[in-house]
N, C-alpha and C. Protein backbone atom coordinates (compact mmCIF):
# COMPACT_ATOMS: atom_id res chain seq x y z
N UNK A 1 12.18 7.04 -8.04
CA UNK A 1 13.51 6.50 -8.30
C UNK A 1 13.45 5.10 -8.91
N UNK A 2 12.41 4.31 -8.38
CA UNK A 2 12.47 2.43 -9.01
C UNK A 2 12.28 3.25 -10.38
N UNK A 3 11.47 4.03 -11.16
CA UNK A 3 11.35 3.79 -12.38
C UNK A 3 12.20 4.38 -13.01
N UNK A 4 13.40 5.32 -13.12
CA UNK A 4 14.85 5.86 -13.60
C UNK A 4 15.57 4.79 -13.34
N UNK A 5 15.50 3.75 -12.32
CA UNK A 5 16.22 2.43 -12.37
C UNK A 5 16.00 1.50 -13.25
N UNK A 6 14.48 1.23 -13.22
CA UNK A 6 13.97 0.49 -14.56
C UNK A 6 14.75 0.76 -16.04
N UNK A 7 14.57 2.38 -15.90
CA UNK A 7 14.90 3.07 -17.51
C UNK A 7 16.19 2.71 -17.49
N UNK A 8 16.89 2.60 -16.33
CA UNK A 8 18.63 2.49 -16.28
C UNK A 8 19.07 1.34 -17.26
N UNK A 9 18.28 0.18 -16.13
CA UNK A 9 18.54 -1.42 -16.63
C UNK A 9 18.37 -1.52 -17.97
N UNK A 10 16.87 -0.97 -18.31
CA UNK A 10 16.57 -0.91 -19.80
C UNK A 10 17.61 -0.34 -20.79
N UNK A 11 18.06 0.20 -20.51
CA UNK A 11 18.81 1.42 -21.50
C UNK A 11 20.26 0.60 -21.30
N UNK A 12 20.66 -0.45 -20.49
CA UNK A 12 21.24 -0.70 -20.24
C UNK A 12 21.38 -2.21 -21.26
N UNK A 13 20.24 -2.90 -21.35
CA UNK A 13 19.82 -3.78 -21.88
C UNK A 13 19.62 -3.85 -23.13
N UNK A 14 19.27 -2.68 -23.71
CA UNK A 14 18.81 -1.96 -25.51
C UNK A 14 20.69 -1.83 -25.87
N UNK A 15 21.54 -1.28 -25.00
CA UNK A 15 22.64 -1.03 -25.06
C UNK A 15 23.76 -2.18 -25.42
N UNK A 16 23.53 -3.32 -25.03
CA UNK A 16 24.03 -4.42 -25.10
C UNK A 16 23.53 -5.11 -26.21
N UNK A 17 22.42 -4.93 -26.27
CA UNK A 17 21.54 -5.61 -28.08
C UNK A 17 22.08 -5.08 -29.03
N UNK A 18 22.40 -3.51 -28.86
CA UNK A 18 23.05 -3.01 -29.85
C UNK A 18 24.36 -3.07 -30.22
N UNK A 19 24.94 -3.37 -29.09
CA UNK A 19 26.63 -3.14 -29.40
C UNK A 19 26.90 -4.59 -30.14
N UNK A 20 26.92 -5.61 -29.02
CA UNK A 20 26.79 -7.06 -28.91
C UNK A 20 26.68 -7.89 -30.02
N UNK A 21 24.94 -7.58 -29.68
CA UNK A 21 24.08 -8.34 -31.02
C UNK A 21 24.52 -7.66 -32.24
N UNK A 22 24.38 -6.92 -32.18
CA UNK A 22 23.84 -5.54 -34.13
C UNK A 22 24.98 -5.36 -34.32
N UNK A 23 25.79 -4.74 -33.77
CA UNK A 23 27.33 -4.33 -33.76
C UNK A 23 27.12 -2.93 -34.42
N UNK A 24 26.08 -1.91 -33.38
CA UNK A 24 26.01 -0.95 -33.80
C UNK A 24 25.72 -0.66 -35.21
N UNK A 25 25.00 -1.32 -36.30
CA UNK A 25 25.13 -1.58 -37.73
C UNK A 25 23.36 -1.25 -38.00
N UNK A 26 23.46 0.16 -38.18
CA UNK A 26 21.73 0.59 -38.31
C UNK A 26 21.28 -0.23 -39.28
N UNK A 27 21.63 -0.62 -40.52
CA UNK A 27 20.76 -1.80 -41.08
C UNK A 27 20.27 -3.27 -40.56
N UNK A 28 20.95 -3.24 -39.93
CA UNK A 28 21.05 -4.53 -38.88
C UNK A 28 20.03 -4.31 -37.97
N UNK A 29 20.15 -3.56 -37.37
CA UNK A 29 19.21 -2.55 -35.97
C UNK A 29 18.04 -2.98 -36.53
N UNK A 30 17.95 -1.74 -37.70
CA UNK A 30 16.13 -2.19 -38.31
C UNK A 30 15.63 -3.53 -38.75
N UNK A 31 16.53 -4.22 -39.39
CA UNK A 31 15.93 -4.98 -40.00
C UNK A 31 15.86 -6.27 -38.44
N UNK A 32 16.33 -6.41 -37.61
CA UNK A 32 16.10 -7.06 -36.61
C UNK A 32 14.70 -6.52 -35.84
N UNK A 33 14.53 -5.11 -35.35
CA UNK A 33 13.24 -5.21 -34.90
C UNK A 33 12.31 -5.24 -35.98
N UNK A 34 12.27 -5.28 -37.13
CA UNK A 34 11.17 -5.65 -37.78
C UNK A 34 10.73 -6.92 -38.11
N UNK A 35 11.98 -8.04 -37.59
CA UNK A 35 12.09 -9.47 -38.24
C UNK A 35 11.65 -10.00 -36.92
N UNK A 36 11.52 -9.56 -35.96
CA UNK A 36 11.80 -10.41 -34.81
C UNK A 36 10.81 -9.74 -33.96
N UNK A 37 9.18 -10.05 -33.60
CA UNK A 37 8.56 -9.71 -32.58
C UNK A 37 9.01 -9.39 -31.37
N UNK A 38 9.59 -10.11 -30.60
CA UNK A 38 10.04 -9.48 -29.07
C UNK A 38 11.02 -8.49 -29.08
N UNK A 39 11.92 -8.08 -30.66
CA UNK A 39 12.80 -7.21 -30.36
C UNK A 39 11.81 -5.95 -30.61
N UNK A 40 10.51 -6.11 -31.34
CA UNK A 40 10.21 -4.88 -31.86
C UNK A 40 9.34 -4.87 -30.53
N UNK A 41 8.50 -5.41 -29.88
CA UNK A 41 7.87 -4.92 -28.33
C UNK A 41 9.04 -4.86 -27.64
N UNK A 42 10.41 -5.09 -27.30
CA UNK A 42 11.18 -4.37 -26.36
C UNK A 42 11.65 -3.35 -26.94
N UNK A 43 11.75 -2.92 -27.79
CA UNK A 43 12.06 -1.76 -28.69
C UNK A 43 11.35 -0.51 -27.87
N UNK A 44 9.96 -0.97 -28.65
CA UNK A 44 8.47 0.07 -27.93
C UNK A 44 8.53 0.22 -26.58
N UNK A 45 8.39 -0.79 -26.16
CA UNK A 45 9.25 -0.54 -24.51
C UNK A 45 9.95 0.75 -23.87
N UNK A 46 10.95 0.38 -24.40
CA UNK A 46 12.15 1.14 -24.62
C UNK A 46 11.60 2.97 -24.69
N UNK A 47 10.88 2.60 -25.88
CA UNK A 47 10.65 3.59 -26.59
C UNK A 47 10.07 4.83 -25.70
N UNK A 48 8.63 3.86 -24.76
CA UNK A 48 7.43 4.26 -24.36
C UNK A 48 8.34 4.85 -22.62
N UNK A 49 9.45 4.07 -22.86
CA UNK A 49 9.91 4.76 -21.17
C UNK A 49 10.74 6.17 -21.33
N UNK A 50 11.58 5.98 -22.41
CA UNK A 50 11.77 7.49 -22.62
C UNK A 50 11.13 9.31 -22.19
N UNK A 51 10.40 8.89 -22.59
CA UNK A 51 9.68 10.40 -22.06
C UNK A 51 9.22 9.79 -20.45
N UNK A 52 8.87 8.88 -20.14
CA UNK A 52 9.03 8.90 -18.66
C UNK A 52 9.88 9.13 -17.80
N UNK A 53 10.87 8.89 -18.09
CA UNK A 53 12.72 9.33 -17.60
C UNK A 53 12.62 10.82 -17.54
N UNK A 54 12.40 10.91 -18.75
CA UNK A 54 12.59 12.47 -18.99
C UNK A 54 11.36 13.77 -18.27
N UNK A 55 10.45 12.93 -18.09
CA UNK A 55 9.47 13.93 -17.06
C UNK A 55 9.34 13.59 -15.65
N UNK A 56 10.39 12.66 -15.02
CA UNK A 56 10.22 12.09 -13.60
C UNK A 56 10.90 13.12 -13.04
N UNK A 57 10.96 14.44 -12.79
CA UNK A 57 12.03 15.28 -12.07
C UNK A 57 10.48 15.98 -11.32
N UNK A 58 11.00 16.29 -10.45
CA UNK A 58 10.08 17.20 -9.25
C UNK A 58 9.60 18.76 -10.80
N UNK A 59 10.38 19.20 -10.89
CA UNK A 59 10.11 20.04 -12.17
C UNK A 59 8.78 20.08 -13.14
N UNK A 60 9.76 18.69 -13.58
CA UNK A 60 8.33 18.58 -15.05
C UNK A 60 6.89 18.09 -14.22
N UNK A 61 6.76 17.26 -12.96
CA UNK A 61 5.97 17.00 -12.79
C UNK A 61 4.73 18.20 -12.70
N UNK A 62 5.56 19.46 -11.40
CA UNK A 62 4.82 20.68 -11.84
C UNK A 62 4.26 21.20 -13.45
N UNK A 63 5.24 21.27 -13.85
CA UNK A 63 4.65 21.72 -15.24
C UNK A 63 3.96 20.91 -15.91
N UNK A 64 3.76 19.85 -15.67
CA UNK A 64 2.99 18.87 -16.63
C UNK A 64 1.63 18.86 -15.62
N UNK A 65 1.79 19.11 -14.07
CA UNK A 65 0.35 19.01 -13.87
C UNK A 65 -0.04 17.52 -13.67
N UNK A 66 -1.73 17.98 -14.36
CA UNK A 66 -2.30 16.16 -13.95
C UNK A 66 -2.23 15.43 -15.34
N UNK A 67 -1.57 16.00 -16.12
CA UNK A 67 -1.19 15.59 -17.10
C UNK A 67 0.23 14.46 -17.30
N UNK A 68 1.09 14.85 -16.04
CA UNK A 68 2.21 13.77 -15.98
C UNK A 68 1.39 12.78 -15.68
N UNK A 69 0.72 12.69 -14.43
CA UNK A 69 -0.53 11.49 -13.68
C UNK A 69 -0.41 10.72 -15.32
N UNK A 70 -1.06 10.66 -16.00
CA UNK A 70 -1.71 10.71 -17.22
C UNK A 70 -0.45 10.08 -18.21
N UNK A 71 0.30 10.70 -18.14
CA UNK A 71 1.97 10.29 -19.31
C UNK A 71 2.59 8.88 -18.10
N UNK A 72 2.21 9.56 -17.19
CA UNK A 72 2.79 7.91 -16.41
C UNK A 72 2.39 6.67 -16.53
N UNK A 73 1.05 7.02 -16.71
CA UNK A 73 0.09 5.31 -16.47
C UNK A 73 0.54 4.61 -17.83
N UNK A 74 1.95 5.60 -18.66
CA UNK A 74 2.00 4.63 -19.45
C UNK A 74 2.98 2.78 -18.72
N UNK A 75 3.35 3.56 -18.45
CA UNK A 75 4.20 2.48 -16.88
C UNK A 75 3.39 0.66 -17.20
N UNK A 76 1.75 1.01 -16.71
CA UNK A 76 1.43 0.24 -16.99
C UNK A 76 1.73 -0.78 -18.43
N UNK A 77 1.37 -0.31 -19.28
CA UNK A 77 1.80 -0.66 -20.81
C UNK A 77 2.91 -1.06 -21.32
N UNK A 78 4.07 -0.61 -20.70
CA UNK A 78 5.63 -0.61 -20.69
C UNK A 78 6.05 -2.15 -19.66
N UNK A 79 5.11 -2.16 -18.43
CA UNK A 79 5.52 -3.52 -17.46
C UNK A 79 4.70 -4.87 -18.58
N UNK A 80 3.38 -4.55 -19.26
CA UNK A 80 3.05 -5.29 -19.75
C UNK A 80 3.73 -6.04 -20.96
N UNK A 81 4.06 -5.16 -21.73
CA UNK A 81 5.34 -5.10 -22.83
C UNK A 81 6.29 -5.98 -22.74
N UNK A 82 7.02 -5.37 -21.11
CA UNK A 82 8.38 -5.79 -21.00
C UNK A 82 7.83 -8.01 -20.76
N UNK A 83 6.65 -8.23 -19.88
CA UNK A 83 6.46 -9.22 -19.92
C UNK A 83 6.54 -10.23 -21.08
N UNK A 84 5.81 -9.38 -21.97
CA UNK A 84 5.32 -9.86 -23.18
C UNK A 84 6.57 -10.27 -24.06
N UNK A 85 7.67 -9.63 -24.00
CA UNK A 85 9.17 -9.56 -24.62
C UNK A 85 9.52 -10.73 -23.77
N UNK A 86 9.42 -10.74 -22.68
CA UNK A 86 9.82 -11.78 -21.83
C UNK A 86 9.48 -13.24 -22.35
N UNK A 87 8.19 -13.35 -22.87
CA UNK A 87 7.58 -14.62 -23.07
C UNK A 87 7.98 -14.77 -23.99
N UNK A 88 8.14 -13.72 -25.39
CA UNK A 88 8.73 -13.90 -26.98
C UNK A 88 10.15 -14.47 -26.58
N UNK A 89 10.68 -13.98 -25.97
CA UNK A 89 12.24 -14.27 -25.84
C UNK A 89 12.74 -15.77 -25.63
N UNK A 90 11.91 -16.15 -24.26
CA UNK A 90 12.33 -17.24 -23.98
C UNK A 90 11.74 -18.50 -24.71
N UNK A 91 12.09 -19.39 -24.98
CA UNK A 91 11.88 -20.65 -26.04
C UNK A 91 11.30 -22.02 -25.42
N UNK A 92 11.76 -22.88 -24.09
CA UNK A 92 11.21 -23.36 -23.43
C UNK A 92 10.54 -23.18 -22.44
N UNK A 93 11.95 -22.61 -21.36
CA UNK A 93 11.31 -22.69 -19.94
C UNK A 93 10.18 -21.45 -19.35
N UNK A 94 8.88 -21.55 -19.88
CA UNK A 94 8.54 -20.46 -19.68
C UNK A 94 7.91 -19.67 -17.98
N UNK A 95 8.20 -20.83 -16.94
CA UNK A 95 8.19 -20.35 -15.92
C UNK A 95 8.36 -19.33 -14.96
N UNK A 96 9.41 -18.93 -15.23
CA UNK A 96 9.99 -17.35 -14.53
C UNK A 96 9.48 -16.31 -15.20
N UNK A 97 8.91 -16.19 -16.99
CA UNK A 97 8.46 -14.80 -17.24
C UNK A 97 6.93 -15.22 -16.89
N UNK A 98 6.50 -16.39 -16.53
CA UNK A 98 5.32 -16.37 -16.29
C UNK A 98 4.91 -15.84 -14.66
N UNK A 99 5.55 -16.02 -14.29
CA UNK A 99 5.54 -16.06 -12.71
C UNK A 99 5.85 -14.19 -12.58
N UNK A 100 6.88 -13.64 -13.57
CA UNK A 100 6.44 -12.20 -13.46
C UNK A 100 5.10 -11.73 -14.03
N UNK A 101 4.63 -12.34 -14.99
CA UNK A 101 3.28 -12.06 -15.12
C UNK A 101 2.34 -12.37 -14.05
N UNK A 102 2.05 -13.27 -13.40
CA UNK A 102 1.23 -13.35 -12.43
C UNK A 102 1.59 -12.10 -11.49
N UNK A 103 2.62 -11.93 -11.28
CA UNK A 103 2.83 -10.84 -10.35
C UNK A 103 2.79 -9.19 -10.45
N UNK A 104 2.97 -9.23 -11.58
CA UNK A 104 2.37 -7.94 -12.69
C UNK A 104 0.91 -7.55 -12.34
N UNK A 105 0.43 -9.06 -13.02
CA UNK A 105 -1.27 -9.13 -12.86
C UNK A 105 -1.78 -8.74 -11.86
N UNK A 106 -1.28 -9.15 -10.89
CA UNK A 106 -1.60 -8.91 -9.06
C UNK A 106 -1.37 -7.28 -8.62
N UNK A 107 -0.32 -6.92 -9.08
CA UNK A 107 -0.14 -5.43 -8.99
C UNK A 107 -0.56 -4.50 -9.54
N UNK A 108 -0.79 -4.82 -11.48
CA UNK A 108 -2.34 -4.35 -11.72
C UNK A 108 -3.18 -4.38 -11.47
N UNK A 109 -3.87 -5.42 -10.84
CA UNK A 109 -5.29 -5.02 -10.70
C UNK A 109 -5.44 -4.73 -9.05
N UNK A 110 -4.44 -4.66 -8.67
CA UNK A 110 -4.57 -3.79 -7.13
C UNK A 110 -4.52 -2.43 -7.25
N UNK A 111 -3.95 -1.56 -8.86
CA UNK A 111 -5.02 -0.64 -8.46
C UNK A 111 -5.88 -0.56 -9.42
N UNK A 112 -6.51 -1.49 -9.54
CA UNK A 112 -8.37 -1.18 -10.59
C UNK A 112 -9.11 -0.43 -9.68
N UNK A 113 -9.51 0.42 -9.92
CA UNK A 113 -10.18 1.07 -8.34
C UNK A 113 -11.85 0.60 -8.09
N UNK A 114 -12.67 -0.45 -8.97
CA UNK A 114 -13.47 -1.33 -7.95
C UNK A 114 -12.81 -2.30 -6.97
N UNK A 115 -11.94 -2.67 -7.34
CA UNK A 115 -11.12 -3.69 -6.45
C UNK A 115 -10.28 -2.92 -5.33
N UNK A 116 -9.13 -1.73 -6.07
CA UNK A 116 -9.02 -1.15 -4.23
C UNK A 116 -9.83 -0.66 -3.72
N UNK A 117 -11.25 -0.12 -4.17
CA UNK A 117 -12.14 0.05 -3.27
C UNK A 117 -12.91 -0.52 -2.45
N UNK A 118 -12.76 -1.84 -2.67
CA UNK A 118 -13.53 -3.06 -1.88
C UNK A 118 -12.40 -3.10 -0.70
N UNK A 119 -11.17 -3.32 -1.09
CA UNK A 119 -10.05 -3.69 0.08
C UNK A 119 -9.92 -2.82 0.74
N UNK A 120 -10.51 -1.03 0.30
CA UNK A 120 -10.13 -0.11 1.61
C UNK A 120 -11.67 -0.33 2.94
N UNK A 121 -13.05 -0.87 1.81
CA UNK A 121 -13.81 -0.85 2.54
C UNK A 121 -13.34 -2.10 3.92
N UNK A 122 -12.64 -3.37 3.27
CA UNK A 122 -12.26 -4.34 3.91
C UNK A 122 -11.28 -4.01 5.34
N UNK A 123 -10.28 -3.52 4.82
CA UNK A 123 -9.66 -2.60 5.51
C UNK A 123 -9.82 -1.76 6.44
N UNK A 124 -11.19 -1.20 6.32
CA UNK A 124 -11.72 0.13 7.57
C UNK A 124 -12.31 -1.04 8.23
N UNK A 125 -13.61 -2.05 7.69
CA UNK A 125 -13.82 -3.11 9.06
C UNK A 125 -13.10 -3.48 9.78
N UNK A 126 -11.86 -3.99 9.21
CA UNK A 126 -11.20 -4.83 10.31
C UNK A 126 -10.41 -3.95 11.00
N UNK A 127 -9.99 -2.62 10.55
CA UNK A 127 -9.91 -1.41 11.49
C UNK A 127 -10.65 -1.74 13.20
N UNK A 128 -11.84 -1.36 12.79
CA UNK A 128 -12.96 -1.14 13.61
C UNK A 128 -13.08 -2.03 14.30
N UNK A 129 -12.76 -3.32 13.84
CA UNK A 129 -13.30 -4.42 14.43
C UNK A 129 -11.98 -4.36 15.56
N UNK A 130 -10.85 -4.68 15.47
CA UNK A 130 -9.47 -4.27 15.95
C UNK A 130 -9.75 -3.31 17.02
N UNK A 131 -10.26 -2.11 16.64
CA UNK A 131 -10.28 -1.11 18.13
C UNK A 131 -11.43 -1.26 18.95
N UNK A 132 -12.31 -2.13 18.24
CA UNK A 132 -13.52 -2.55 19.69
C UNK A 132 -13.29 -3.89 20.54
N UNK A 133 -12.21 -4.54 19.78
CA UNK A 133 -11.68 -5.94 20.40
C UNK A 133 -12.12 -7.07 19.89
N UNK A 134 -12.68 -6.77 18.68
CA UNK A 134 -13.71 -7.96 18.27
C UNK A 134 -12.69 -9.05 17.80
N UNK A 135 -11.51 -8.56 17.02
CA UNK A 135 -10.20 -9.42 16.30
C UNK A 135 -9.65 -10.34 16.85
């Protein structure tokens, strides 16, 4: 469900660029994401969550197999993106999209799986250690 919310906000957000900004005016449309880096990575964004929306149902996941696994991790690429739009966008204060990047970062690489594999090994010690009283 967080990521049909994501797609919500997003779609929600592409929606307002268009009406707003462009005034619905397809020459306008294009020639803005091609003129303007952060519109054309939130674009792709955009773009790259689409078919994720569209295969998040209990359904497609069956039919897609370990192949959805696989169409999802675009997720990753799409949070990186959206950062990256974040940083193009803003002009001074770049604190707050930085601070979602750090936190991005942190949530990527929690699952690199040498790294969650160290924390589950970490994890079962202090298990152990916990039920013999050692803690």
């Amino acid at each position: 469900m967080l990521g049909l919310f994501a797609f919500f906000y997003v779609s929600l957000h592409f929606l307002t660029w268009l009406w707003l900004d462009q005034a619905m005016v397809l020459e306008n449309i294009i020639a803005d994401i091609a003129k303007r880096p952060f519109v054309t990575v939130g674009f792709l964004a955009w773009l790259l969550l689409v078919p994720l929306a569209l295969t998040s149902t209990r359904g497609m996941m069956r039919r897609l197999g370990t192949r959805w696994q696989r169409l999802h991790r675009l997720s990753y690429v799409v949070g990186i993106l959206g950062i990256l739009h974040y940083i193009w966008l803003v002009k001074a204060d770049l604190l707050e999209p930085l601070v979602y990047g750090v936190v991005l970062l942190i949530l990527l690489s929690l699952r690199w799986p040498p790294l969650r594999k160290r924390l589950q090994v970490v994890g079962a010690r202090r298990k152990r250690a916990v039920q013999s009283g050692y803690a």
